[in-house]
N, C-alpha and C. Protein backbone atom coordinates (compact mmCIF):
# COMPACT_ATOMS: atom_id res chain seq x y z
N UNK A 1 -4.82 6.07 0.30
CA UNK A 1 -3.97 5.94 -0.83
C UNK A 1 -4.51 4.85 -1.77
N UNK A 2 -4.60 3.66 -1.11
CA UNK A 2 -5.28 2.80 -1.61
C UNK A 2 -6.41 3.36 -3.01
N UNK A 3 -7.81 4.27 -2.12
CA UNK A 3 -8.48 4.80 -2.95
C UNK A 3 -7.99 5.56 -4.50
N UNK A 4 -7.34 6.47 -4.05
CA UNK A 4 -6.63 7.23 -4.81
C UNK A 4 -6.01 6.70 -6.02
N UNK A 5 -5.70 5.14 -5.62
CA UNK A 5 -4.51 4.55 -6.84
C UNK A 5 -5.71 3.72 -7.52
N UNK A 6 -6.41 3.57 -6.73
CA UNK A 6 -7.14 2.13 -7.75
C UNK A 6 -8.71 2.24 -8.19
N UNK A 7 -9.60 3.28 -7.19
CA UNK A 7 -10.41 3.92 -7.69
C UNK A 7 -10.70 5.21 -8.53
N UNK A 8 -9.75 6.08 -7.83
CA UNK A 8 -9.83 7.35 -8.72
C UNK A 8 -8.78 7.41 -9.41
N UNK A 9 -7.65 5.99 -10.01
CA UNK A 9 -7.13 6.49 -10.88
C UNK A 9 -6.44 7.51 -10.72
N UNK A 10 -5.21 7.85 -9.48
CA UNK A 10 -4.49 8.96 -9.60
C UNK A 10 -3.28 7.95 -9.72
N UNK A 11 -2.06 9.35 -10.16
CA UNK A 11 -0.39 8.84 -10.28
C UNK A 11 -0.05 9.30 -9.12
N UNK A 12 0.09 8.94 -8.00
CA UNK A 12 0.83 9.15 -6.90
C UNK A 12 2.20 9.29 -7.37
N UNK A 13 2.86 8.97 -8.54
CA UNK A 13 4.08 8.70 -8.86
C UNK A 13 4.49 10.56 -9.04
N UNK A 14 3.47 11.48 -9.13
CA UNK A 14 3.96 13.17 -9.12
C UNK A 14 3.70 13.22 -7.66
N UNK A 15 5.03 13.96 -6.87
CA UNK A 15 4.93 14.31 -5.90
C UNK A 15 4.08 15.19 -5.34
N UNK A 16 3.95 16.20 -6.22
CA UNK A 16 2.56 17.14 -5.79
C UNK A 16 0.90 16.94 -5.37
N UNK A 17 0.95 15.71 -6.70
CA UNK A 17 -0.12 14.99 -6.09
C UNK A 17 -0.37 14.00 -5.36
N UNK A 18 1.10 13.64 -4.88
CA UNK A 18 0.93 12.51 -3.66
C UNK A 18 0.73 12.93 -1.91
N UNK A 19 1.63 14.41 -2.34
CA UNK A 19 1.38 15.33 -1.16
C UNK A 19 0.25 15.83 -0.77
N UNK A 20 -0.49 16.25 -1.76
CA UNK A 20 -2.16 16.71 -2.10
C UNK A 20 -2.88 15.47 -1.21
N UNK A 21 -2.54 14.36 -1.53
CA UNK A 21 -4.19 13.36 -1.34
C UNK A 21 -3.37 13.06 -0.42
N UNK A 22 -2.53 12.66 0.10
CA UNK A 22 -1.92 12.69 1.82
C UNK A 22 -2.31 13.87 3.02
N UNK A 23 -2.49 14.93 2.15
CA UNK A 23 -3.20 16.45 3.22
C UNK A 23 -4.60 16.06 3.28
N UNK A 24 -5.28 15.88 2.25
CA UNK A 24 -6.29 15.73 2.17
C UNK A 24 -7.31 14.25 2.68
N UNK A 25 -6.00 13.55 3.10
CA UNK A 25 -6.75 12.17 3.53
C UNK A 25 -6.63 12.80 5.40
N UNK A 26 -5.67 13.82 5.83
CA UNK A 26 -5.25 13.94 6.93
C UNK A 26 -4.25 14.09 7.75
N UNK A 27 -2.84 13.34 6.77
CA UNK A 27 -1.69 13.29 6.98
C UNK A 27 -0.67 14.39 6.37
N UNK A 28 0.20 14.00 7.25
CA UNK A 28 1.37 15.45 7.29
C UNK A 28 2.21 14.88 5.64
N UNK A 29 2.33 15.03 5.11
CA UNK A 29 3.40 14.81 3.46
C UNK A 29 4.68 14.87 4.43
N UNK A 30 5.28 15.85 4.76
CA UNK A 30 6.41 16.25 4.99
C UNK A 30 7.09 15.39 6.03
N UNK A 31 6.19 14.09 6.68
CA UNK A 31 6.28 13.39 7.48
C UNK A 31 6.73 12.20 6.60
N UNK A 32 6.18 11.93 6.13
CA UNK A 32 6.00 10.52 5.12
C UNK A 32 7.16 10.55 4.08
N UNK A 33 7.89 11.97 3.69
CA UNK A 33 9.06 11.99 3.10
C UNK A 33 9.62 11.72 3.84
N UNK A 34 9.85 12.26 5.52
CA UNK A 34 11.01 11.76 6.38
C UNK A 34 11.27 10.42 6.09
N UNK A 35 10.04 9.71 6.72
CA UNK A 35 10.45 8.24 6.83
C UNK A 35 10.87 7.51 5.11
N UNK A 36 10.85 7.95 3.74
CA UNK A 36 11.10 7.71 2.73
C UNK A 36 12.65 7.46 3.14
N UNK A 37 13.03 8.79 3.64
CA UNK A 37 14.64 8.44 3.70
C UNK A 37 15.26 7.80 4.71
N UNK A 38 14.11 7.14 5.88
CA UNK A 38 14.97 6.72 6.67
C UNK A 38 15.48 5.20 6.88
N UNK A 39 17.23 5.14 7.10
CA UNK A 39 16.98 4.08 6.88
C UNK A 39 16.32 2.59 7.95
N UNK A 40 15.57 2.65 8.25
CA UNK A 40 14.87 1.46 9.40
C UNK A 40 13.43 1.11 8.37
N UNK A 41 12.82 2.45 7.69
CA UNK A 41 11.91 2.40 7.05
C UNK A 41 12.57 1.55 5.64
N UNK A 42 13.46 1.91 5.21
CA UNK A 42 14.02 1.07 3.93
C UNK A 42 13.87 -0.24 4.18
N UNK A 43 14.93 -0.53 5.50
CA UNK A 43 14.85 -2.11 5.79
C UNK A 43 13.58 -2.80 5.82
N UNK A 44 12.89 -2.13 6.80
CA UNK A 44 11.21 -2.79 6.60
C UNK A 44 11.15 -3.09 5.35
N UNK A 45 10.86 -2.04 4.69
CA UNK A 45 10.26 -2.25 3.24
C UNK A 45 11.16 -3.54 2.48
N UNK A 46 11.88 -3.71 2.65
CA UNK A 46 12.95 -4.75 2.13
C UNK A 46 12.37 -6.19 2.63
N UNK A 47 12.69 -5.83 3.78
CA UNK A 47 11.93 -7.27 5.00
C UNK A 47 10.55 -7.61 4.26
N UNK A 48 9.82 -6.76 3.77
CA UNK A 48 8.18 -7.40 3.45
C UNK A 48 8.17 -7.80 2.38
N UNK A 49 8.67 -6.59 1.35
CA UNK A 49 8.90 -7.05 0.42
C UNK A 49 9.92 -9.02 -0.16
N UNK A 50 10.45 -8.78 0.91
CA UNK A 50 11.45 -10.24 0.48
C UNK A 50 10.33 -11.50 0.96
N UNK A 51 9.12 -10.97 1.68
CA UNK A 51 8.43 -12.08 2.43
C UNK A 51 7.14 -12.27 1.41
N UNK A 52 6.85 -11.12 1.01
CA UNK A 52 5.75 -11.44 0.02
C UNK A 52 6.38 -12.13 -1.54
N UNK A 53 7.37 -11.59 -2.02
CA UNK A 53 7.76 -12.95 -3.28
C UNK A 53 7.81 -14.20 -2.60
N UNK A 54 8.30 -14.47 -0.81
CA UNK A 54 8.13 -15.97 -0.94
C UNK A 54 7.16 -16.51 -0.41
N UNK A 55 5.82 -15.76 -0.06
CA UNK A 55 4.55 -15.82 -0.22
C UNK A 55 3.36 -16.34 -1.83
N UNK A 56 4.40 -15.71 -2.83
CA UNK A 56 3.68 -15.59 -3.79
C UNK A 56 3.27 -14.57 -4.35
N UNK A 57 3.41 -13.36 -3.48
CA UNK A 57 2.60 -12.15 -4.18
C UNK A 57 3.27 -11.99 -5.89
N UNK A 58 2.65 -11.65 -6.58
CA UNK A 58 2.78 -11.22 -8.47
C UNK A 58 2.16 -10.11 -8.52
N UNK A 59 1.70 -9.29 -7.63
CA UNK A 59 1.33 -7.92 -8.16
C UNK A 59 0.63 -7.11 -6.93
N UNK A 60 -0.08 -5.85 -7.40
CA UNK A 60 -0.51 -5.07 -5.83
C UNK A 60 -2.49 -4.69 -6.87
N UNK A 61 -2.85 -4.89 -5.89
CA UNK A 61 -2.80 -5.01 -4.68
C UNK A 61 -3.20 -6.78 -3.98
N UNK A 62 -1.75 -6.55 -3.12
CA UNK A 62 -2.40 -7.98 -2.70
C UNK A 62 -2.52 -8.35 -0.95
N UNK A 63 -3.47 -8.84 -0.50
CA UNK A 63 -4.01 -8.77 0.61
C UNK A 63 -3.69 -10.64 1.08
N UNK A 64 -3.64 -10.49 2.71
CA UNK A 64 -3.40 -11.80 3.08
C UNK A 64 -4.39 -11.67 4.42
N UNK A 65 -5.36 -13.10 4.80
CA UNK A 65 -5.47 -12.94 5.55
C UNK A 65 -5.38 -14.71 6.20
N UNK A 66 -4.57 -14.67 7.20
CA UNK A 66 -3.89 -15.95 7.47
C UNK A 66 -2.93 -16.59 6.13
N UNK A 67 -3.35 -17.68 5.30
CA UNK A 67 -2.61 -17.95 4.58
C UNK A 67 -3.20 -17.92 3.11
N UNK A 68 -4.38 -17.31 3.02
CA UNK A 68 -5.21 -16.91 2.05
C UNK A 68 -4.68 -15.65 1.65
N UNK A 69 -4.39 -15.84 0.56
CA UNK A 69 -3.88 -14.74 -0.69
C UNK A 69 -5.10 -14.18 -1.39
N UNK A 70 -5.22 -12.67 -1.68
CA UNK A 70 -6.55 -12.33 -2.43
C UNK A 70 -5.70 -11.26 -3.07
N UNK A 71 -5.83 -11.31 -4.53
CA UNK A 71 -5.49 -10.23 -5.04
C UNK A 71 -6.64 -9.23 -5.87
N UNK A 72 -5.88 -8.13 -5.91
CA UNK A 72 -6.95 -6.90 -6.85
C UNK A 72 -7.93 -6.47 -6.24
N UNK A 73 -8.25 -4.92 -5.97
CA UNK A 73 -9.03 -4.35 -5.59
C UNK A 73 -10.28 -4.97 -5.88
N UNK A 74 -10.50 -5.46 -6.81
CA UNK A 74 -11.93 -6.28 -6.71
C UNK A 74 -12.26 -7.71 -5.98
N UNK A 75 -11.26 -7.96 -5.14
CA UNK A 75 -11.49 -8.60 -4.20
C UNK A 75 -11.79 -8.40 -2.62
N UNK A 76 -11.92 -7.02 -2.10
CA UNK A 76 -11.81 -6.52 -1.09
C UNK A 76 -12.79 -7.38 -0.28
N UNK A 77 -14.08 -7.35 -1.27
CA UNK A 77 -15.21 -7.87 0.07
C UNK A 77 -14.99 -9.43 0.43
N UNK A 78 -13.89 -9.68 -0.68
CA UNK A 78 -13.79 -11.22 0.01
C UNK A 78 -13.08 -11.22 1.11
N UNK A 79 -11.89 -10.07 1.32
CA UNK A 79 -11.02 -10.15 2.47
C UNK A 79 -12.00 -9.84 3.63
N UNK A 80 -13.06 -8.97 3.32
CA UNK A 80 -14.01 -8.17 4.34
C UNK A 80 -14.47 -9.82 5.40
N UNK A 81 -14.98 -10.68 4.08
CA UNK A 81 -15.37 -12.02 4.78
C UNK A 81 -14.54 -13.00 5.40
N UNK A 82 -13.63 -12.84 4.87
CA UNK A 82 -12.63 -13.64 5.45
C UNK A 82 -12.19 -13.10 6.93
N UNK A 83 -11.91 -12.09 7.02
CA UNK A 83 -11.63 -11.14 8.15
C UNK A 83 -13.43 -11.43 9.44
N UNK A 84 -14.42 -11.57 8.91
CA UNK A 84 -14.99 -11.42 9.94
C UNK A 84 -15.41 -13.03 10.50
């Protein structure tokens, strides 16, 4: 997904084509709507979300590794280093 949003420039925001590059990465679509509606998956999303504003995050994509913040796809290979 990652790819999809920030290299090739797709709108995941049309369902058709979010379902498309979810088949096509491997995954079931019809799966990934379940958990859209469920609510344990909401809460998560709530839970991270409430942890990354008091982290700091200001935008996506943003990556953490320990207490190092890296944002924007053009930072990946720094996380790559940081990570090894």
């Amino acid at each position: 997904m990652f790819k999809a949003i920030w290299v090739d420039g797709l709108d995941l925001n049309d369902p058709a084509l979010a379902a498309r590059t979810l088949a096509q990465a491997g995954f079931a679509p019809e799966l990934l709507q379940a958990w859209l509606n469920d609510p344990e998956v909401k809460a998560a999303l709530k839970a991270n979300t409430d942890e990354a504003v008091q982290r700091g995050v200001f935008g996506a994509p943003t990556m953490f590794v320990g207490d190092d913040m890296y944002f924007g796809q053009d930072r990946l290979d720094f996380v790559r280093e940081a990570l090894d």
